[in-house]
Protein backbone atom coordinates (compact mmCIF):
# COMPACT_ATOMS: atom_id res chain seq x y z
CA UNK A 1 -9.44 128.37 -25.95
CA UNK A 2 -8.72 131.09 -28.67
CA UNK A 3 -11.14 133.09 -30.09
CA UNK A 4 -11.04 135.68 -33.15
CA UNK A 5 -13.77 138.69 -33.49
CA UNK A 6 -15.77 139.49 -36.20
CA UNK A 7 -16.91 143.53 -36.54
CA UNK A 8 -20.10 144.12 -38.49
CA UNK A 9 -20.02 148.01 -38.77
CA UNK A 10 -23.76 148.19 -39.97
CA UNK A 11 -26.05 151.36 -40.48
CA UNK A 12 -27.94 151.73 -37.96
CA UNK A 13 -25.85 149.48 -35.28
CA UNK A 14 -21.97 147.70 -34.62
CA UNK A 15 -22.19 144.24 -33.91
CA UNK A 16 -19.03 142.21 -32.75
CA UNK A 17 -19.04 138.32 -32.40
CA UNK A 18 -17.09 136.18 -30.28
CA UNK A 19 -16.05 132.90 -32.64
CA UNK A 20 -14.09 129.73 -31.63
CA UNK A 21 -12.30 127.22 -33.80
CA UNK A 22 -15.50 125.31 -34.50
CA UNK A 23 -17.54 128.56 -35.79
CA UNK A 24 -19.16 129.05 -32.58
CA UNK A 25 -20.57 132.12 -31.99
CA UNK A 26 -19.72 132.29 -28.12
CA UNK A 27 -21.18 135.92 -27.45
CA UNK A 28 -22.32 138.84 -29.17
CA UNK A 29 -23.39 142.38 -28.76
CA UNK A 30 -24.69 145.67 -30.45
CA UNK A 31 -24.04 149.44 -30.06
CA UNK A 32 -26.87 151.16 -32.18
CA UNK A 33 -25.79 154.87 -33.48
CA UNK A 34 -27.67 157.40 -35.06
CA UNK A 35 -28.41 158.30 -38.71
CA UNK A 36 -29.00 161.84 -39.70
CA UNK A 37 -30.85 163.02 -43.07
CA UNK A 38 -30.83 166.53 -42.71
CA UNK A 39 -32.67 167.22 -46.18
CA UNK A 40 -34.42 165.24 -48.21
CA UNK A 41 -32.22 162.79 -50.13
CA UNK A 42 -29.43 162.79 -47.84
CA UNK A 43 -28.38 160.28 -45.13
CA UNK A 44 -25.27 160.67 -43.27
CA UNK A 45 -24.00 159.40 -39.91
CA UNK A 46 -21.03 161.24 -37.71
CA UNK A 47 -17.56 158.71 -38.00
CA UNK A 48 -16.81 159.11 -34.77
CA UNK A 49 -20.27 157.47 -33.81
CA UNK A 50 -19.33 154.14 -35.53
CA UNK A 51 -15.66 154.58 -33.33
CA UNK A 52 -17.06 154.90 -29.99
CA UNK A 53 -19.65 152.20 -31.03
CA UNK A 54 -17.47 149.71 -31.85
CA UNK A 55 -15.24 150.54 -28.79
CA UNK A 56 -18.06 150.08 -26.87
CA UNK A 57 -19.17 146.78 -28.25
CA UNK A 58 -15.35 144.93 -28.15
CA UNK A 59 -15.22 146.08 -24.29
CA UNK A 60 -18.78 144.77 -23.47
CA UNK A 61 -18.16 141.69 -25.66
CA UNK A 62 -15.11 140.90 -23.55
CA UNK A 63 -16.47 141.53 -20.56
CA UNK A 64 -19.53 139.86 -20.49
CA UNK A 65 -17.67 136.55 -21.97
CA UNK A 66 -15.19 136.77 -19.36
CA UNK A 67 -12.47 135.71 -21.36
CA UNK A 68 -8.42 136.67 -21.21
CA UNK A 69 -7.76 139.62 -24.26
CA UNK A 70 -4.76 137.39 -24.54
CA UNK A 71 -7.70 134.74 -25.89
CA UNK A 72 -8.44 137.01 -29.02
CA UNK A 73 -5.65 136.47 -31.89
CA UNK A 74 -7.59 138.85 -33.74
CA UNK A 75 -10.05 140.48 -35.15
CA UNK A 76 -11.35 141.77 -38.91
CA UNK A 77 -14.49 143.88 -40.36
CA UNK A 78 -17.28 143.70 -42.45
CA UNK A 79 -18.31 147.24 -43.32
CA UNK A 80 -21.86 149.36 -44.74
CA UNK A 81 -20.61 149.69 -48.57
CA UNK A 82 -19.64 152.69 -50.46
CA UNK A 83 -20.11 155.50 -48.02
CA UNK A 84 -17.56 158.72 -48.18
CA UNK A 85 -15.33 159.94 -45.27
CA UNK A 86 -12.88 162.93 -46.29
CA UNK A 87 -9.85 162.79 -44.32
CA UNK A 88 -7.40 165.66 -44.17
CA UNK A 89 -3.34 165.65 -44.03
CA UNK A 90 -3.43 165.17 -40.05
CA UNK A 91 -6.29 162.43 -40.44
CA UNK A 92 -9.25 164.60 -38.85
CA UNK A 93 -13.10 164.09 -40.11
CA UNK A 94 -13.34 166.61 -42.85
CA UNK A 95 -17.42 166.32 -43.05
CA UNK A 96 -20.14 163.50 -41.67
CA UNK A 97 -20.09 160.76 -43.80
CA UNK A 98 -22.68 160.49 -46.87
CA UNK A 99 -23.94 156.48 -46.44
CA UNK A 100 -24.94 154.47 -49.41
CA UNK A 101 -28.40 155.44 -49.11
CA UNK A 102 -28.02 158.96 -49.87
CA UNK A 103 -29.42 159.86 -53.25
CA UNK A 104 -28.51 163.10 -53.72
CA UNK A 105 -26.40 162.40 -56.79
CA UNK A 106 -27.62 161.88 -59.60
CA UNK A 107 -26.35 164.69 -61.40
CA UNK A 108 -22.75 163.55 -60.42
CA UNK A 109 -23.80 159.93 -61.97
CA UNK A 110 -24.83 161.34 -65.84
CA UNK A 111 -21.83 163.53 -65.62
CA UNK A 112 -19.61 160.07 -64.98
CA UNK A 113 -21.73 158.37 -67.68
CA UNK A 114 -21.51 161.02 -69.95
CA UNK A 115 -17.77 161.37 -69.52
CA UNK A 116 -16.65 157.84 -69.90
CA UNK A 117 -19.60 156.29 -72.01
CA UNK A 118 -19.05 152.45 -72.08
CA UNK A 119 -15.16 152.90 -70.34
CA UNK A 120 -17.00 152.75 -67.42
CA UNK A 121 -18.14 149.15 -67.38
CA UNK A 122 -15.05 148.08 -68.87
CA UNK A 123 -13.01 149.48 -66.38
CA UNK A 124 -15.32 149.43 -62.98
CA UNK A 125 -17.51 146.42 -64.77
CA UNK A 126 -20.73 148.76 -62.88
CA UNK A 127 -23.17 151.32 -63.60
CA UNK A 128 -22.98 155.00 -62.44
CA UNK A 129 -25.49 154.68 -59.00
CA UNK A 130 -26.21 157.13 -56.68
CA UNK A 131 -25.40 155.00 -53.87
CA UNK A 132 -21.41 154.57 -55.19
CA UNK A 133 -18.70 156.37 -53.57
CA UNK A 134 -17.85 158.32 -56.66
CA UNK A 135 -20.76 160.29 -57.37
CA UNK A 136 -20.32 161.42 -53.55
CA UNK A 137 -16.60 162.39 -54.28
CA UNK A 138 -17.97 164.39 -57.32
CA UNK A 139 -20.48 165.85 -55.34
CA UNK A 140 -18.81 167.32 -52.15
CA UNK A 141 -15.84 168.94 -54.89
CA UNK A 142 -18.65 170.75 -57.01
CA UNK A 143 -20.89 171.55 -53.60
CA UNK A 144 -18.31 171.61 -51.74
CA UNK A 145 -15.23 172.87 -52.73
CA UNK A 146 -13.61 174.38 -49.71
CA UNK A 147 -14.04 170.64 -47.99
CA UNK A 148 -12.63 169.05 -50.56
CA UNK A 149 -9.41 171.28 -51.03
CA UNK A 150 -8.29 170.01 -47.60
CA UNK A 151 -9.09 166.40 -48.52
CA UNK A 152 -5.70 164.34 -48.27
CA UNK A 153 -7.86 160.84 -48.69
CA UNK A 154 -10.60 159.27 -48.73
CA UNK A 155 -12.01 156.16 -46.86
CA UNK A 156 -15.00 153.60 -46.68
CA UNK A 157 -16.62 153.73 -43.35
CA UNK A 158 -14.93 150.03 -41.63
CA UNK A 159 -11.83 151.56 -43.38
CA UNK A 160 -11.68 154.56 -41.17
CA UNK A 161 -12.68 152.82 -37.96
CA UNK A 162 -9.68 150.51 -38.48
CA UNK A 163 -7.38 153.33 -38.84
CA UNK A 164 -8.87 154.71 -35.87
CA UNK A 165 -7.92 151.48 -34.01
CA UNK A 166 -4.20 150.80 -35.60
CA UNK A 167 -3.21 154.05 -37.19
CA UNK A 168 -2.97 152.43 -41.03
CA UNK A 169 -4.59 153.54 -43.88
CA UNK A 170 -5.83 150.83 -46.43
CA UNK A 171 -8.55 149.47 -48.71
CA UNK A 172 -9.46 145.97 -48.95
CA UNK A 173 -10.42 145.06 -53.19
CA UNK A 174 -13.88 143.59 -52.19
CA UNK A 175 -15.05 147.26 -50.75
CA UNK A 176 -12.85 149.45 -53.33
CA UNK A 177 -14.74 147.87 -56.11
CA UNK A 178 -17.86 149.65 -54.62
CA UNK A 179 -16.73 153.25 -55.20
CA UNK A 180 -16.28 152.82 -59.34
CA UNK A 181 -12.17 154.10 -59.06
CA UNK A 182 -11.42 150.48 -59.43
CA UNK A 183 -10.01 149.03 -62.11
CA UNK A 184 -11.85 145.42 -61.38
CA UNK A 185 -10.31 142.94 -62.94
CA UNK A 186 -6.93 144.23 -62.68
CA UNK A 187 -7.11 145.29 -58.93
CA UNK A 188 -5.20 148.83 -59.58
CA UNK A 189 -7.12 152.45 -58.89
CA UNK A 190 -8.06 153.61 -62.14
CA UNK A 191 -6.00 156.34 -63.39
CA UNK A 192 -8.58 156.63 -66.57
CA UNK A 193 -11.45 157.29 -63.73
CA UNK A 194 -9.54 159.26 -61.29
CA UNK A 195 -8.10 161.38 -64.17
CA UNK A 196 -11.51 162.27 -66.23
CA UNK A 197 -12.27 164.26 -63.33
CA UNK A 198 -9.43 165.81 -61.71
CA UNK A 199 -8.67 163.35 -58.47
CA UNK A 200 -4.81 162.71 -57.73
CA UNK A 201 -4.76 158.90 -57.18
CA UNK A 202 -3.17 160.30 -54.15
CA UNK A 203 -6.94 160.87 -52.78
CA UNK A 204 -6.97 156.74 -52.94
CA UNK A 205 -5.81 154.43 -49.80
CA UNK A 206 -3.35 151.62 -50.07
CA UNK A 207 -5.53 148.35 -51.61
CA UNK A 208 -4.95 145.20 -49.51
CA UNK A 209 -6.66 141.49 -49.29
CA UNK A 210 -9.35 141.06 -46.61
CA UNK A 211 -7.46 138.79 -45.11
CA UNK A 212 -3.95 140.75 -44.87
CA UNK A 213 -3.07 141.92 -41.61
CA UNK A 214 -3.43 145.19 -41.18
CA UNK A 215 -1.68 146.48 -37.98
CA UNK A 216 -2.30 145.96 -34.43
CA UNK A 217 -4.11 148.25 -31.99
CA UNK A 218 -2.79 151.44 -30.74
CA UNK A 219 -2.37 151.46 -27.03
CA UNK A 220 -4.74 153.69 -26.29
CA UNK A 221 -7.39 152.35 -28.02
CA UNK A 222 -6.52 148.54 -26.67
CA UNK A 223 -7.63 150.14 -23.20
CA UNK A 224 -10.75 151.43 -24.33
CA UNK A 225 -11.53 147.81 -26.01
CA UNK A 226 -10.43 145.95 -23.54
CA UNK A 227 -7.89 143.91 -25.65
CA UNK A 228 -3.82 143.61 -25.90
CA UNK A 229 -1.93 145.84 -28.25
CA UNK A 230 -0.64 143.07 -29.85
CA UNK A 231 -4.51 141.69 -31.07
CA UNK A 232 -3.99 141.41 -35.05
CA UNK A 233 -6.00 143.15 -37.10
CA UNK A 234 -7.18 142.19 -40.36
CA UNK A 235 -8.48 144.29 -43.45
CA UNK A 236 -11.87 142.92 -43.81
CA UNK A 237 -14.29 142.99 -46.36
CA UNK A 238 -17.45 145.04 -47.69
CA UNK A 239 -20.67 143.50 -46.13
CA UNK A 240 -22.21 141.67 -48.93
CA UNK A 241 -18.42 139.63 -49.80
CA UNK A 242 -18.65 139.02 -45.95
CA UNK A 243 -21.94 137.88 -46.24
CA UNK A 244 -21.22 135.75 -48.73
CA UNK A 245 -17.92 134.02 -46.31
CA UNK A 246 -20.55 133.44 -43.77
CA UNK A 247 -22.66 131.88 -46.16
CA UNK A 248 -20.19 129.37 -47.58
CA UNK A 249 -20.16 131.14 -51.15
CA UNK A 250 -16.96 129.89 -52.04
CA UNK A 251 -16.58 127.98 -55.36
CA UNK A 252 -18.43 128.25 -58.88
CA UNK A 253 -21.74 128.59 -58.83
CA UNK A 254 -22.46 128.76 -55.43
CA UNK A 255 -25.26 131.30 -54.40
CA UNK A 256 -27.02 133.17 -51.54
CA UNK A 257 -30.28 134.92 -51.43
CA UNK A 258 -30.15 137.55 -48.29
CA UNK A 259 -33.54 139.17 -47.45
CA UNK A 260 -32.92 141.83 -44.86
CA UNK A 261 -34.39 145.78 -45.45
CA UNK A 262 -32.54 145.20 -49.46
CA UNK A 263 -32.83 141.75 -51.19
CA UNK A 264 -29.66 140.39 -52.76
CA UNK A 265 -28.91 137.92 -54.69
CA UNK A 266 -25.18 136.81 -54.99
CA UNK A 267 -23.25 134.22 -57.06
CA UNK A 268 -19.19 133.62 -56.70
CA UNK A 269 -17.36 134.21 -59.96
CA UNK A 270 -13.74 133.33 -61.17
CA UNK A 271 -13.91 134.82 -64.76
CA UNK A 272 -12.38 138.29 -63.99
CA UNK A 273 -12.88 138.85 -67.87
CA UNK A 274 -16.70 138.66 -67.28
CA UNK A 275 -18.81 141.48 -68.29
CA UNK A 276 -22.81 141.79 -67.69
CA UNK A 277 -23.05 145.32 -68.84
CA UNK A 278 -23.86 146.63 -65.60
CA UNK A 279 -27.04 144.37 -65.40
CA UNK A 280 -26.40 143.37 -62.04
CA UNK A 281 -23.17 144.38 -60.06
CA UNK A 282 -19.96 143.01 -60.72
CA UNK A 283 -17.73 142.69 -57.59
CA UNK A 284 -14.23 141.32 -55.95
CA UNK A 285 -14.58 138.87 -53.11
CA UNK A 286 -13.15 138.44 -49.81
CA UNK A 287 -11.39 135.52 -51.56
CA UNK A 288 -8.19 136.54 -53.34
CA UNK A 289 -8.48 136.77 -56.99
CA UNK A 290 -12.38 135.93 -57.11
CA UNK A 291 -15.39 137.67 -57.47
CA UNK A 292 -19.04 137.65 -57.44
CA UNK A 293 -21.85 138.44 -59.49
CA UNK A 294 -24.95 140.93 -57.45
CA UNK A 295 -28.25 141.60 -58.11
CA UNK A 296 -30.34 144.13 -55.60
CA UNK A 297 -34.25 144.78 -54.95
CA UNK A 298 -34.24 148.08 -52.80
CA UNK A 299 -36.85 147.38 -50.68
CA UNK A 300 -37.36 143.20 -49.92
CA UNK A 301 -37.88 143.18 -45.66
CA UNK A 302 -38.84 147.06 -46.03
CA UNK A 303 -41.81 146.31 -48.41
CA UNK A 304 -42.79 143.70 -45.54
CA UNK A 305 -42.25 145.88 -42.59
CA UNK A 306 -44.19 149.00 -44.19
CA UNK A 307 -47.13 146.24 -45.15
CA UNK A 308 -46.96 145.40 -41.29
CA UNK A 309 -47.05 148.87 -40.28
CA UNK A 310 -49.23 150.58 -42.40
CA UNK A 311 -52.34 147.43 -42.48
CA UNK A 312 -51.10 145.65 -39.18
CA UNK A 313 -49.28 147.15 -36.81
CA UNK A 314 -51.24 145.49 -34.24
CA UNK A 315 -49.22 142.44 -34.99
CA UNK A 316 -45.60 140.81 -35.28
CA UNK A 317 -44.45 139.28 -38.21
CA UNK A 318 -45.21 135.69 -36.84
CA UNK A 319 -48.89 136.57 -36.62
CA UNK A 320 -48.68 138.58 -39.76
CA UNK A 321 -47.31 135.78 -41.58
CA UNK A 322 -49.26 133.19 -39.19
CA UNK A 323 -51.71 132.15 -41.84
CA UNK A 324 -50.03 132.67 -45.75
CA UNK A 325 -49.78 128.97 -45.67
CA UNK A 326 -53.53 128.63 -46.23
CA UNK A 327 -53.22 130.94 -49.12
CA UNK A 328 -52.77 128.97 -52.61
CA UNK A 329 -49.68 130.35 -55.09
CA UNK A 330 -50.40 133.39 -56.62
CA UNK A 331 -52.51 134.72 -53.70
CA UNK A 332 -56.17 134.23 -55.76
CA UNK A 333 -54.93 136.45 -58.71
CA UNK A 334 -53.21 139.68 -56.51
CA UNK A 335 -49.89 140.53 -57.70
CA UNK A 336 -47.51 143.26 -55.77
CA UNK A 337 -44.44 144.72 -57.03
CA UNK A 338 -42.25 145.66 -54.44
CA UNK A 339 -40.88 149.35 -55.72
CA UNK A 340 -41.81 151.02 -52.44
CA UNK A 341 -38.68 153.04 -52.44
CA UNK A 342 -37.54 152.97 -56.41
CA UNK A 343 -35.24 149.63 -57.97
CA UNK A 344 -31.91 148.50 -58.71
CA UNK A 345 -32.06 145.22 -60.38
CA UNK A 346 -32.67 144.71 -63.42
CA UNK A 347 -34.26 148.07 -63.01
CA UNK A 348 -31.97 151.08 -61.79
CA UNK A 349 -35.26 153.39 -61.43
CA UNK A 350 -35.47 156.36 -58.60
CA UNK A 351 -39.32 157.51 -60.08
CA UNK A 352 -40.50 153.77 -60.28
CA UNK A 353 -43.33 152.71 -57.22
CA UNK A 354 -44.75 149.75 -55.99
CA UNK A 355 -48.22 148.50 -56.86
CA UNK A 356 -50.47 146.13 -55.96
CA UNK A 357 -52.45 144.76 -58.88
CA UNK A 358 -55.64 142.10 -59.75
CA UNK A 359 -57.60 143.74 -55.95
CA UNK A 360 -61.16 142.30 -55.24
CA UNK A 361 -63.48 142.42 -52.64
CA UNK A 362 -62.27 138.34 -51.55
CA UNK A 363 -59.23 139.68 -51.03
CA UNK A 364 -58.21 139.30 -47.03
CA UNK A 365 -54.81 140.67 -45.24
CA UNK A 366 -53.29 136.80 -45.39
CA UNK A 367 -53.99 137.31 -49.42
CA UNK A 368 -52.07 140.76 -49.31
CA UNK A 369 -49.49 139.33 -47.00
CA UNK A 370 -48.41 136.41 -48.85
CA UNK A 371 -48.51 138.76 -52.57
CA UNK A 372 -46.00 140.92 -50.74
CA UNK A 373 -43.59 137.85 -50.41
CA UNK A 374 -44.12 136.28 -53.82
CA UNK A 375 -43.51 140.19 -55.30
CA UNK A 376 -40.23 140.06 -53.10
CA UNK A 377 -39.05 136.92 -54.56
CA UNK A 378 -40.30 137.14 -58.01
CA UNK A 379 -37.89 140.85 -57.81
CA UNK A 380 -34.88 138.82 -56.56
CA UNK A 381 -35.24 136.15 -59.34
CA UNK A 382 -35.06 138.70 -62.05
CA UNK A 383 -31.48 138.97 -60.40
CA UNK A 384 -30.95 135.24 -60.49
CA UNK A 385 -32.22 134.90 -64.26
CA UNK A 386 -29.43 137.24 -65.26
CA UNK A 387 -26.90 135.25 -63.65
CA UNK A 388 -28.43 131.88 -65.21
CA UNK A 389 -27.99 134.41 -68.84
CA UNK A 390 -24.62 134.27 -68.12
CA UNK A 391 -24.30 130.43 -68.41
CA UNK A 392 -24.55 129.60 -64.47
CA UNK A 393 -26.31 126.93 -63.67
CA UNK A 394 -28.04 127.62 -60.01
CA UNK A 395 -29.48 124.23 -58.09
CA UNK A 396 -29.50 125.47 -54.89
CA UNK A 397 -29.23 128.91 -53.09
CA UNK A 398 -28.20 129.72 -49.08
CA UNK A 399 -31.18 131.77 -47.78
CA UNK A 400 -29.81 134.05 -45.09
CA UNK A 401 -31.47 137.35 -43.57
CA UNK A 402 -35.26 137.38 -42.84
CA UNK A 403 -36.40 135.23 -45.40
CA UNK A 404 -34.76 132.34 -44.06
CA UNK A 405 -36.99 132.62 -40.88
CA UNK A 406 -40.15 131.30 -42.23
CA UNK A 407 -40.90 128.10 -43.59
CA UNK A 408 -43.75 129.09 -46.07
CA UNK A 409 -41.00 131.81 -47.61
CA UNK A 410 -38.60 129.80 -47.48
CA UNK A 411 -40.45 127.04 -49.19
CA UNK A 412 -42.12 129.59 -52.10
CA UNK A 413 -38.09 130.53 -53.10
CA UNK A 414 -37.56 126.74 -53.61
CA UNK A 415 -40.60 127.33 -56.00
CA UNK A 416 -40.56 130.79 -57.24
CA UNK A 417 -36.44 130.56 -58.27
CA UNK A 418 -37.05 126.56 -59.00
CA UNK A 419 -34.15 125.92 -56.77
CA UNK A 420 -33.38 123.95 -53.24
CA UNK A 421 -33.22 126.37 -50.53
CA UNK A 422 -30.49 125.52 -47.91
CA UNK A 423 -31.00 127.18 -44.29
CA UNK A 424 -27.83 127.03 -42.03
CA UNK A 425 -27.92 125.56 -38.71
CA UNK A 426 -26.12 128.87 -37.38
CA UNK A 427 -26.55 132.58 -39.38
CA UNK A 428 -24.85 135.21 -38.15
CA UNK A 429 -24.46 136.99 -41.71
CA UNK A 430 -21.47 139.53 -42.81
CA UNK A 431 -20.16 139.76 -38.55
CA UNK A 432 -19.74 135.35 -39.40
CA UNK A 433 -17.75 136.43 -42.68
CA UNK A 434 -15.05 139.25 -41.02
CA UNK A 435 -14.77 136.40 -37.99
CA UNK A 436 -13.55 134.02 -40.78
CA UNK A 437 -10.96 136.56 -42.15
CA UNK A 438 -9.97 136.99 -39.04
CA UNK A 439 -9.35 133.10 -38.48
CA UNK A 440 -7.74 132.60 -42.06
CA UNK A 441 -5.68 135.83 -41.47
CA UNK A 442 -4.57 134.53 -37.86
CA UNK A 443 -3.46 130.90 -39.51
CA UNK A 444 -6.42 128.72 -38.06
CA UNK A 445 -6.75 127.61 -41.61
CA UNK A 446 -5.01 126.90 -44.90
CA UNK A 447 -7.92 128.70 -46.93
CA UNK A 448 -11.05 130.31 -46.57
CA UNK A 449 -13.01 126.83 -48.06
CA UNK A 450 -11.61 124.95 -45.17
CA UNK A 451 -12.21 127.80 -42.86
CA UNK A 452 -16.00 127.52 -44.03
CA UNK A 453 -16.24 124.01 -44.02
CA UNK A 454 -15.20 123.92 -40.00
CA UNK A 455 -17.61 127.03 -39.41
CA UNK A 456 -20.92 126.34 -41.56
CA UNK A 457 -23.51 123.90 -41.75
CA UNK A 458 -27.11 123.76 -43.25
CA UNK A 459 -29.85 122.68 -41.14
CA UNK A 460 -32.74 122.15 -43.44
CA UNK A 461 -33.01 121.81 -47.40
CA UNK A 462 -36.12 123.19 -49.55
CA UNK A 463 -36.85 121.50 -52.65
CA UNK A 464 -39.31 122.59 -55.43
CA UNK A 465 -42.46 121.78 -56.46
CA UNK A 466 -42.79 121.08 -59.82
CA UNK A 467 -46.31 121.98 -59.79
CA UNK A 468 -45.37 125.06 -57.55
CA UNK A 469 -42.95 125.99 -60.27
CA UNK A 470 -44.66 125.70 -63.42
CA UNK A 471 -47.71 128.02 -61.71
CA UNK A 472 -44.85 130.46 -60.67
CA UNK A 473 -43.23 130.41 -64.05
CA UNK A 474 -46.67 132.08 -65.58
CA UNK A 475 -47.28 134.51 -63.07
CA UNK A 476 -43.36 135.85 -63.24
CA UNK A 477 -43.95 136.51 -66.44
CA UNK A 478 -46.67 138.85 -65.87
CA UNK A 479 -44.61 140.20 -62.79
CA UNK A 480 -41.97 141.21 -65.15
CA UNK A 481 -44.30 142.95 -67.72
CA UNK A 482 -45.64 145.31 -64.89
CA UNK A 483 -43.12 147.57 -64.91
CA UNK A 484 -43.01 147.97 -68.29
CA UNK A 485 -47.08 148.81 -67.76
CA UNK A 486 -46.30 151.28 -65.00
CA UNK A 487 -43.28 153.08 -65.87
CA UNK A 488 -45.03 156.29 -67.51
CA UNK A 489 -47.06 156.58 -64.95
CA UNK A 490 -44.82 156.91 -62.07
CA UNK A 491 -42.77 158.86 -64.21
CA UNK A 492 -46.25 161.41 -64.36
CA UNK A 493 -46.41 160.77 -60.47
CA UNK A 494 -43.65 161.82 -59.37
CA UNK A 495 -44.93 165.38 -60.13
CA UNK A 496 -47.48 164.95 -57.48
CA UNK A 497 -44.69 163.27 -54.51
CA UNK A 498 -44.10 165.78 -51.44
């Protein structure tokens, strides 16, 4: 039997999967690794962590299946988006990585806005956000400049573990697009960006497919892993586009909903010439020459797990969530908007906060609960809306992440985005996606679409209620007017935040 590995290099944890020919997940295992914010704002983790964790995990993984290395053809990457690591000449670590949900930027994002107005979009097809790689770049050469004089490149964070493994530099198009030096549609490093504010495109790695082999591993480093230096290595892909593989979104109009800690809301795209404005993101796939249309909400599973934690931390989600089915649609007039930690789509707002609005004294914790999921969803169909605006038509939408878990949820989406809901018989998320470059890379297949068709099935379909959906249509309208209603207010807040 041969097997290929898909690497999930996550945030808080690396987690490699063991995949046969059929899509069968035949093991798995985590390394967790730490995250640092050493002032308020920042987050950054230390590259070598996400190194020895992955190490770690590929030598567990293969011993605990038991299998030959000379079983693996090869393995691939899905990778935490847009976070910086410098690299000097000599390809040493210049400073710990600044993740994607550092926000210490923003004065590095109105410079970029200011200095390329609307050639921004056109060129990167996104707005300036804190969480891009760019505004980190601009930030470590003003703060930084000493750093940044030795800097001979700079990587995204599966990027440098896979040169740690194979000794080759490279960027796959699906994560470059992430750091706004891309030129999108034209899949070339912008030498407009680059050049507005000083950056050789020297500073940029080699672009690749996610699905072009890469090297092999060094010796060394097949020892520590437990696999042959001849296991192929593939580029890989950033974690949404991997997300999407595992998902099946491969053709027009196809569409996932993912509910983990962020919501997001992705649709495939072939129209390279489309442009949204910077509504919602605007992304290459892990397909060649295709790309996908994003939409975020900050905090979807967070809102839920702070709910939990602050009003019932006694209990786990299934008791938490144990009785929402008894509670009608629109949870007897309470409506919660879920801005806990600021927006993204359609609303790219650091000040804005969450509320929970319409509160009487009838009001129990199963009414609370189930307003926290009907906020959550009503936030990721504002995402889905402005990919319907751009003359989609969305029927039916893969649920994957924790909102596919729960049969109520599950069932309000099929309402609340008046959609089917699909839930796959087996979800293992981005680590599913890198397995299937890995498999397409390695020849199993003669495309990705056949790749998914052997790996992915749905297990159960969610259809809407019309009577469901007409009641949801009203109350998403007043969702959407709330922030509107609050804005000025948490702007006036913020004052008072410590």
């Amino acid at each position: 039997m041969k097997y290929v590995i898909g690497v999930d290099l996550g945030t808080s944890a690396v987690k490699t999967v063991l995949v046969d020919p059929q899509g069968k997940v035949a093991f798995e295992h985590s390394e967790a690794y730490p995250l640092s914010r050493p002032k308020p704002n920042w987050s950054e983790q230390n590259p070598e962590d996400w190194v020895q964790g992955t190490l770690t995990s590929l030598r567990r993984l293969i011993e605990i299946s038991g299998i030959e290395p000379s079983q693996v053809d090869g393995l691939s990457f899905s990778g935490q988006m847009h976070g910086l690591v410098l690299v000097d000449a000599q390809g040493q670590v210049l400073r710990p990585a600044i993740l994607w949900n550092d926000t210490r930027t923003t004065a590095q994002c109105r410079k970029i806005e200011q200095t390329l107005g609307t050639k921004l979009i056109e060129i990167a097809r996104n707005r300036a956000l804190e969480g891009f790689t760019l505004p980190k770049i601009l930030w470590v050469q003003e703060n930084e400049p000493e750093i940044f004089a030795q800097a001979e490149l700079f990587l995204l964070p599966k990027d440098y573990v896979r040169y740690r493994l194979t000794g080759e530099y490279g960027m796959d198009y699906s994560d470059a697009a992430g750091t706004l030096l891309l030129d999108v549609g034209a899949k070339v490093w912008s030498p407009e960006i680059a050049g507005a504010f000083g950056l050789p495109l020297s500073i940029c790695p080699k672009l690749v497919e996610s699905f072009d082999q890469t090297g092999t591993l060094l010796p060394e480093i097949a020892g520590q892993s437990g696999l042959l230096v001849s296991t192929k290595v593939f580029a890989g892909g950033a974690d949404n586009a991997c997300g999407a593989l595992g998902a099946g979104i491969l053709g027009e109009g196809r569409t996932m909903c993912s509910i983990g800690t962020s919501g997001v809301v992705l649709s495939y795209e072939s129209n390279k010439e489309l442009n949204l404005e910077g509504k919602v993101h605007f992304f290459n796939h892990g397909e060649k020459d295709a790309y996908y249309i994003m939409g975020v909400t900050l905090a979807a599973g967070h809102s839920l797990t702070w709910f939990k934690e602050t009003f019932a931390a006694e209990k786990n989600f299934d008791e938490l969530l144990q009785g929402i089915g008894a509670i009608p649609a629109g949870s007897g007039g309470l409506l919660f908007t879920p801005y806990i930690s600021g927006e993204r789509t359609p609303h790219p707002d650091a000040n804005i906060r969450g509320s929970f609005i319409g509160m009487d004294s009838g009001h129990t914790l199963d009414h609370f609960t189930r307003s926290v999921l009907e906020g959550i969803t009503f936030s990721l169909r504002e995402s889905i809306e402005i990919v319907r605006d751009s003359g989609k038509e969305i029927t039916e939408i893969v649920a994957i992440g924790g909102g596919a878990k729960n049969e109520t949820w599950l069932q309000m989406q099929a309402d609340i985005f008046g959609a089917s809901i699909v839930r796959l018989a087996s979800e293992q998320g981005p680590a599913m996606g890198a397995a299937m470059l890995a498999a397409y890379g390695s020849g199993w297949f003669a495309s990705l679409g056949e790749c998914a068709e052997a790996f992915i099935h749905s297990a159960d379909v969610y259809r809407p209620d019309p009577e469901q959906v007409e009641l949801y249509n009203g109350l998403f309208s007043l969702y959407q007017e709330v922030y509107g209603q609050t804005r000025e207010l948490n702007d006036k807040l913020a004052a008072y935040r410590k």
